[in-house]
Protein backbone atom coordinates (compact mmCIF):
# COMPACT_ATOMS: atom_id res chain seq x y z
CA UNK A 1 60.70 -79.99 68.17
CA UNK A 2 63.58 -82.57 68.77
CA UNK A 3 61.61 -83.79 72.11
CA UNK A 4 58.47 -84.22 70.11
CA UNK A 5 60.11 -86.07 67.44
CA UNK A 6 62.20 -88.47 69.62
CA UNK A 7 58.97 -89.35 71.34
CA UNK A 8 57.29 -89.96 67.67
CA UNK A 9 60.21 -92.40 66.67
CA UNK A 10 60.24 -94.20 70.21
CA UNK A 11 56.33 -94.77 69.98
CA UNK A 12 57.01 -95.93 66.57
CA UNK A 13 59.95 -98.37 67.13
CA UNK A 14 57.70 -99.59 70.50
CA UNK A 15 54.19 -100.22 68.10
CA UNK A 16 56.62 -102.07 66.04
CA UNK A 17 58.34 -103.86 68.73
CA UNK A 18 55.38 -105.95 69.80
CA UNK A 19 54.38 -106.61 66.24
CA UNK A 20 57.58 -108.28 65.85
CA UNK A 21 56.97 -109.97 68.69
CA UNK A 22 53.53 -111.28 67.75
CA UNK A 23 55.19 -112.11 64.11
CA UNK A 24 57.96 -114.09 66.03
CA UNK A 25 55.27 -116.07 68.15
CA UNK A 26 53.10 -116.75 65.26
CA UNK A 27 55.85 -118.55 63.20
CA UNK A 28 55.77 -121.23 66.03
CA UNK A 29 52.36 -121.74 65.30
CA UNK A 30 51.82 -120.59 61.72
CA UNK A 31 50.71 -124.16 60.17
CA UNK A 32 47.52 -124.35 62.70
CA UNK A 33 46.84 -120.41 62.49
CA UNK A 34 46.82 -120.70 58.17
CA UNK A 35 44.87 -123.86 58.40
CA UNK A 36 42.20 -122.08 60.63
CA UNK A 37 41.98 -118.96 59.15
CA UNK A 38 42.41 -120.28 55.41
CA UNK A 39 40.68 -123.62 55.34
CA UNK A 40 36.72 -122.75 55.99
CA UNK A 41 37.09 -119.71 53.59
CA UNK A 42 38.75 -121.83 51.03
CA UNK A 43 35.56 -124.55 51.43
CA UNK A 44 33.06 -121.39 50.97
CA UNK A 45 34.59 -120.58 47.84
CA UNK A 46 35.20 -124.49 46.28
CA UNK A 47 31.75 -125.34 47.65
CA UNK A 48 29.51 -122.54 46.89
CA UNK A 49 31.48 -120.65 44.38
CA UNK A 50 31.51 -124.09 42.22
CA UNK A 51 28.30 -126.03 43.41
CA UNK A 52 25.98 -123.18 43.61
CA UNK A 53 27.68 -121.47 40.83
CA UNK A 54 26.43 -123.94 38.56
CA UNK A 55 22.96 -123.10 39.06
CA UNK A 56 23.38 -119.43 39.80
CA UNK A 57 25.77 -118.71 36.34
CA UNK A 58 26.19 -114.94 36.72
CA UNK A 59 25.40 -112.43 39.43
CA UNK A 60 25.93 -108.96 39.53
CA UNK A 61 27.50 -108.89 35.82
CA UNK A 62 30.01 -111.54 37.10
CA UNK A 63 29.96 -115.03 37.45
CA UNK A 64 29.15 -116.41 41.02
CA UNK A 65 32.70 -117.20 41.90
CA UNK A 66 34.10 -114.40 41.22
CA UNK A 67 30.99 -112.25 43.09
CA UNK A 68 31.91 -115.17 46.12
CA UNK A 69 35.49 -114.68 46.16
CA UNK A 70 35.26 -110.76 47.20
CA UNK A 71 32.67 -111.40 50.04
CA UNK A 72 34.67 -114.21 51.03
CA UNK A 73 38.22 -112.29 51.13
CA UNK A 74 36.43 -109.65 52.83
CA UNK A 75 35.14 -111.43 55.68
CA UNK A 76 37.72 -113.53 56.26
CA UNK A 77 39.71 -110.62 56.73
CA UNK A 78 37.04 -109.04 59.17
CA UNK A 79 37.14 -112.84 61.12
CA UNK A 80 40.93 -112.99 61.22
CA UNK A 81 41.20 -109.36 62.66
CA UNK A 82 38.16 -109.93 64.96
CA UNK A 83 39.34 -113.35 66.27
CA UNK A 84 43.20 -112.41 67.02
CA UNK A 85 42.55 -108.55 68.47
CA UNK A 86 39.35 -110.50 70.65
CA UNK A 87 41.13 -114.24 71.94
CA UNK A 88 44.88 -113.42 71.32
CA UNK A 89 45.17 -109.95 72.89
CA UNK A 90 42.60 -111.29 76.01
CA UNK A 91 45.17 -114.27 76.22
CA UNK A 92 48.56 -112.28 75.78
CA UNK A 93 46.73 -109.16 78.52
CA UNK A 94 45.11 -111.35 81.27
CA UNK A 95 45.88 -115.03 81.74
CA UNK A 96 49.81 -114.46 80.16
CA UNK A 97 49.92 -111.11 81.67
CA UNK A 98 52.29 -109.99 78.69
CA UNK A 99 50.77 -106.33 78.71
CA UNK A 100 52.36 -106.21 82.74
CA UNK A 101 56.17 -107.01 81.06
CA UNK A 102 55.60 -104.88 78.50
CA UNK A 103 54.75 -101.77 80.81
CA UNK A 104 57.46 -101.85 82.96
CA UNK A 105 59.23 -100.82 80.13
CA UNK A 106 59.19 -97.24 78.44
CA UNK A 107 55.92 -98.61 76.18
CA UNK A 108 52.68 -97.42 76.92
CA UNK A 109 49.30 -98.81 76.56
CA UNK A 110 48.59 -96.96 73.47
CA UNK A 111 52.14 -98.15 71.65
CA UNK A 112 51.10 -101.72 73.04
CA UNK A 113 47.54 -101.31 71.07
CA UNK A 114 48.88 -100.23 68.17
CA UNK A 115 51.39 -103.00 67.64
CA UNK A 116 48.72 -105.06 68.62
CA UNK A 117 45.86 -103.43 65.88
CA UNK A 118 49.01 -103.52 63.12
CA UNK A 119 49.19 -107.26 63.78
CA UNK A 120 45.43 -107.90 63.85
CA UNK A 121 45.95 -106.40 59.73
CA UNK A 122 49.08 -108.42 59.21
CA UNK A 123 46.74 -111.09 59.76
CA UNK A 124 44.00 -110.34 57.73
CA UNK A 125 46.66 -109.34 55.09
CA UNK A 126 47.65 -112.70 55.14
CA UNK A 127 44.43 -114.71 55.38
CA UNK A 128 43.26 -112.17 52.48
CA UNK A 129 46.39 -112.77 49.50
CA UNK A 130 45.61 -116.86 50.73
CA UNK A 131 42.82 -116.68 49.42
CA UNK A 132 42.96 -114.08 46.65
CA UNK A 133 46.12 -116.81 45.18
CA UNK A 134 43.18 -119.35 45.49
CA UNK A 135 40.63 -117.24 43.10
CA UNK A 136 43.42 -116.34 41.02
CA UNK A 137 43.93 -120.31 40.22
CA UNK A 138 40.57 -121.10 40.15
CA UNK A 139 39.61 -119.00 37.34
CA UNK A 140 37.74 -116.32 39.78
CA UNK A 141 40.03 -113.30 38.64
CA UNK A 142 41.09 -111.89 35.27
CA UNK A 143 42.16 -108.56 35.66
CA UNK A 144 45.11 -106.63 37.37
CA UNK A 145 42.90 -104.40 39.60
CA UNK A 146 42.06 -107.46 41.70
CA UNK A 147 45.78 -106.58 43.14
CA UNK A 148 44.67 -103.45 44.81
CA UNK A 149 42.35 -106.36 47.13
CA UNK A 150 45.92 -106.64 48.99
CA UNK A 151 46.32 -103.34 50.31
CA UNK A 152 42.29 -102.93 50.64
CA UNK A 153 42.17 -106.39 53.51
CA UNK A 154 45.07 -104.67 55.18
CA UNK A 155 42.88 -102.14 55.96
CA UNK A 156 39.66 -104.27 56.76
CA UNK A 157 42.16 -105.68 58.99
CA UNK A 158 42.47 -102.59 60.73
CA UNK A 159 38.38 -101.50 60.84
CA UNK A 160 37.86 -104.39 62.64
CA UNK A 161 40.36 -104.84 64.60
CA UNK A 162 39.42 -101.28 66.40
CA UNK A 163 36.04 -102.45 67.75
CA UNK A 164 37.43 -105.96 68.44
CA UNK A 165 40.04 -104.28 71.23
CA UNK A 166 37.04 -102.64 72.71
CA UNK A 167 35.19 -105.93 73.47
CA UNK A 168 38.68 -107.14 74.66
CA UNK A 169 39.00 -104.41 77.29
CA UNK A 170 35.61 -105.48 78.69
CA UNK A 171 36.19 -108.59 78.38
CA UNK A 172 35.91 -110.92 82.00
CA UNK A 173 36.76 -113.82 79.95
CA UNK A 174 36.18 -116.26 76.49
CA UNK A 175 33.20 -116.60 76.87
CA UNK A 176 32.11 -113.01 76.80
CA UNK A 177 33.81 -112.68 73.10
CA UNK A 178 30.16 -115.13 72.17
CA UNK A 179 28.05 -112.17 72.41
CA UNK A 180 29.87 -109.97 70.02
CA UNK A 181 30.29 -113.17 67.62
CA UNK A 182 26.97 -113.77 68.03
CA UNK A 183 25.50 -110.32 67.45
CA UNK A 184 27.70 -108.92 65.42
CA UNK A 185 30.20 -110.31 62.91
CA UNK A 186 27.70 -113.08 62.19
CA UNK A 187 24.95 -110.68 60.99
CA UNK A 188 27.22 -109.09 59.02
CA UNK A 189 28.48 -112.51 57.27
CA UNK A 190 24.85 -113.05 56.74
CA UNK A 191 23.22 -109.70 55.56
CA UNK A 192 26.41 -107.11 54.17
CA UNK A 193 26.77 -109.06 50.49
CA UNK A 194 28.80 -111.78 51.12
CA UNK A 195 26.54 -114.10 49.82
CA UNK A 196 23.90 -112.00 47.44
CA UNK A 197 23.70 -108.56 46.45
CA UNK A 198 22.15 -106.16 49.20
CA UNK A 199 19.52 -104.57 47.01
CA UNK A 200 17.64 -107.51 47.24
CA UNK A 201 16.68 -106.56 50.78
CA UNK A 202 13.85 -104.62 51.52
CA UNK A 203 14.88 -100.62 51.18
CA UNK A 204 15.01 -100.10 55.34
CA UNK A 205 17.32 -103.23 56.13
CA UNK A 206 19.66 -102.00 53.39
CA UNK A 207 19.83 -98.41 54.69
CA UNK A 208 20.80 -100.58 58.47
CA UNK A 209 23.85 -102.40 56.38
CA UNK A 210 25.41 -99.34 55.45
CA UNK A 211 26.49 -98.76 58.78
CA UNK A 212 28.20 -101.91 58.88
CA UNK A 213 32.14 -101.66 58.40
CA UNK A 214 31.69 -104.97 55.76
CA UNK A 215 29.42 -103.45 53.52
CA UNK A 216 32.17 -100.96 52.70
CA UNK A 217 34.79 -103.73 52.55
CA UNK A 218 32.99 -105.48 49.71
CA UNK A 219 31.89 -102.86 48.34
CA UNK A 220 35.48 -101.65 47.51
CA UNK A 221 36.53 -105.36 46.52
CA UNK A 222 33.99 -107.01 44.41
CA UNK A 223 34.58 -104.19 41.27
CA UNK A 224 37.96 -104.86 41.79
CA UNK A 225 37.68 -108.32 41.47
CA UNK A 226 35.62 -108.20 38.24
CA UNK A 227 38.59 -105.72 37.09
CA UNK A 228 36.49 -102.39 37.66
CA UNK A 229 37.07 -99.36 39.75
CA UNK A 230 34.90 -99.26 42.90
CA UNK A 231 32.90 -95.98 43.13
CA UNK A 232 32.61 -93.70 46.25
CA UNK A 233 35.93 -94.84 47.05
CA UNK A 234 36.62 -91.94 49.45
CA UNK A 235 33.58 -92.86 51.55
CA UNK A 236 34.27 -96.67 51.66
CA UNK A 237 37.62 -95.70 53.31
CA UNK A 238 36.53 -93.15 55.53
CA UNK A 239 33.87 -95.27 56.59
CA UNK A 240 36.97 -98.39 57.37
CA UNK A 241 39.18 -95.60 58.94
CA UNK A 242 36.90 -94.36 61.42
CA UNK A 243 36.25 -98.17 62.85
CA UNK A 244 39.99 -98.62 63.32
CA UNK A 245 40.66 -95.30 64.82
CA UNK A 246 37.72 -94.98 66.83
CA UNK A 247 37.75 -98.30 68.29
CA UNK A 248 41.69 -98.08 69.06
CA UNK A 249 41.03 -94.95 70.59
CA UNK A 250 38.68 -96.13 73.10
CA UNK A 251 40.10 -99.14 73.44
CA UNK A 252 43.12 -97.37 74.48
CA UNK A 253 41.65 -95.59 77.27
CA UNK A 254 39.30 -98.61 78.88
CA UNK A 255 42.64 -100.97 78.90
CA UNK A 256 44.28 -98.12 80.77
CA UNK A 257 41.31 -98.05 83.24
CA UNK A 258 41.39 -101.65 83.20
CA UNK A 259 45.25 -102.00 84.06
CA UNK A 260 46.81 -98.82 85.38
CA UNK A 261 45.69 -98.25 89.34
């Protein structure tokens, strides 16, 4: 029992170890990261959510800008978990060859993952309150369950984070990460109610978007946002759990194949 638990607390205290380190290296270059991950959503929301909110009025039961401002926190938390558990991690594992330092200590691939997959949330966390702050000042939000959003992007953070360590692991460099981009998070933007409501697809397309790990992410926010609660709420987590854990799992093993002989 005491063997099992010292192992617990060292896995714990090595997961956190390189999320403190990733913390420590992203205060040296927080001003660029905020502006990237902050500034595009921010023009989605002041363009759209004012321009074309003008013309649309309401949508959904709530006005445009608030329906905009939960697709938007939503997949900017999905892009700011994507992007730093796809370019980061490649960076910090191949060219930097961090991962090779941090084995030849006691951590092991799976305690380097999961410090990097809790970091990949932090991040979305982050990007996800920016922007939430913004909505809050702009009108978008008047009601206290909007806070529960927080806690909710950490999470998105986390679903996508899984599947983005998988592409890492294959990864043979950048330019690989286009494909998954290109295939897959920018569908999603497009088709999993960012934008418009998915009923207004055709019944087979929006059966296909209820696969997809963003559907689920708005579909938790947007009541929250116009101060409701969400419903299947146990299925819209499941469904975010079993991205994160899934894809960390695997991802753990092909980065062991990858860098253990």
């Amino acid at each position: 029992m005491a063997t099992v638990l010292n192992n617990t607390v060292g896995r714990i205290h090595g997961i956190l170890a390189v999320w403190r380190r990733n913390v420590l290296v992203w205060r040296r270059l927080m001003t660029p990261s905020l502006l990237v991950n902050f500034g595009e959503p921010l023009l989605y929301l002041l363009g759209l959510g004012y321009g074309l909110g003008m013309f649309i009025g309401e949508m959904a039961g709530m006005s445009y800008l608030a329906f905009l401002a939960s697709g938007i926190i939503a997949s900017s938390a999905m892009n700011s978990a994507t992007f730093e558990a796809m370019y980061s991690v490649y960076t910090r594992m191949i060219p930097q060859r961090t991962y090779e330092g941090l084995m030849a200590t006691p951590m092991s691939v799976s305690d380097i993952l999961g410090g990097e997959l809790l970091w990949c949330a932090t991040k979305s966390l982050i990007s996800g309150t920016a922007i939430l702050a913004v909505a809050v000042i702009l009108g978008a939000v008047d009601s206290p369950l909007a806070l529960w959003v927080i806690p909710i992007t950490f999470i998105v953070g986390l679903c996508f984070a899984g599947p983005a360590l998988v592409m890492t692991a294959f990864a043979s460099g950048y330019d690989f990460f286009n494909y998954y981009m290109t295939l897959i998070v920018t569908p999603m933007f497009m088709l999993c109610g960012v934008f418009f409501p998915i009923d207004r697809f055709p019944e087979l397309l929006q059966q296909i978007v209820q696969i997809l790990p963003l559907t689920h992410a708005i579909a938790l926010m947007r009541p929250l946002m116009g101060g409701h609660i969400p419903g299947d709420i146990v299925l819209h987590l499941f469904v975010l759990l079993f991205y994160a854990v899934a894809g960390y799992l695997l991802a753990v093993r092909l980065v062991q194949r990858r860098l253990i002989v």
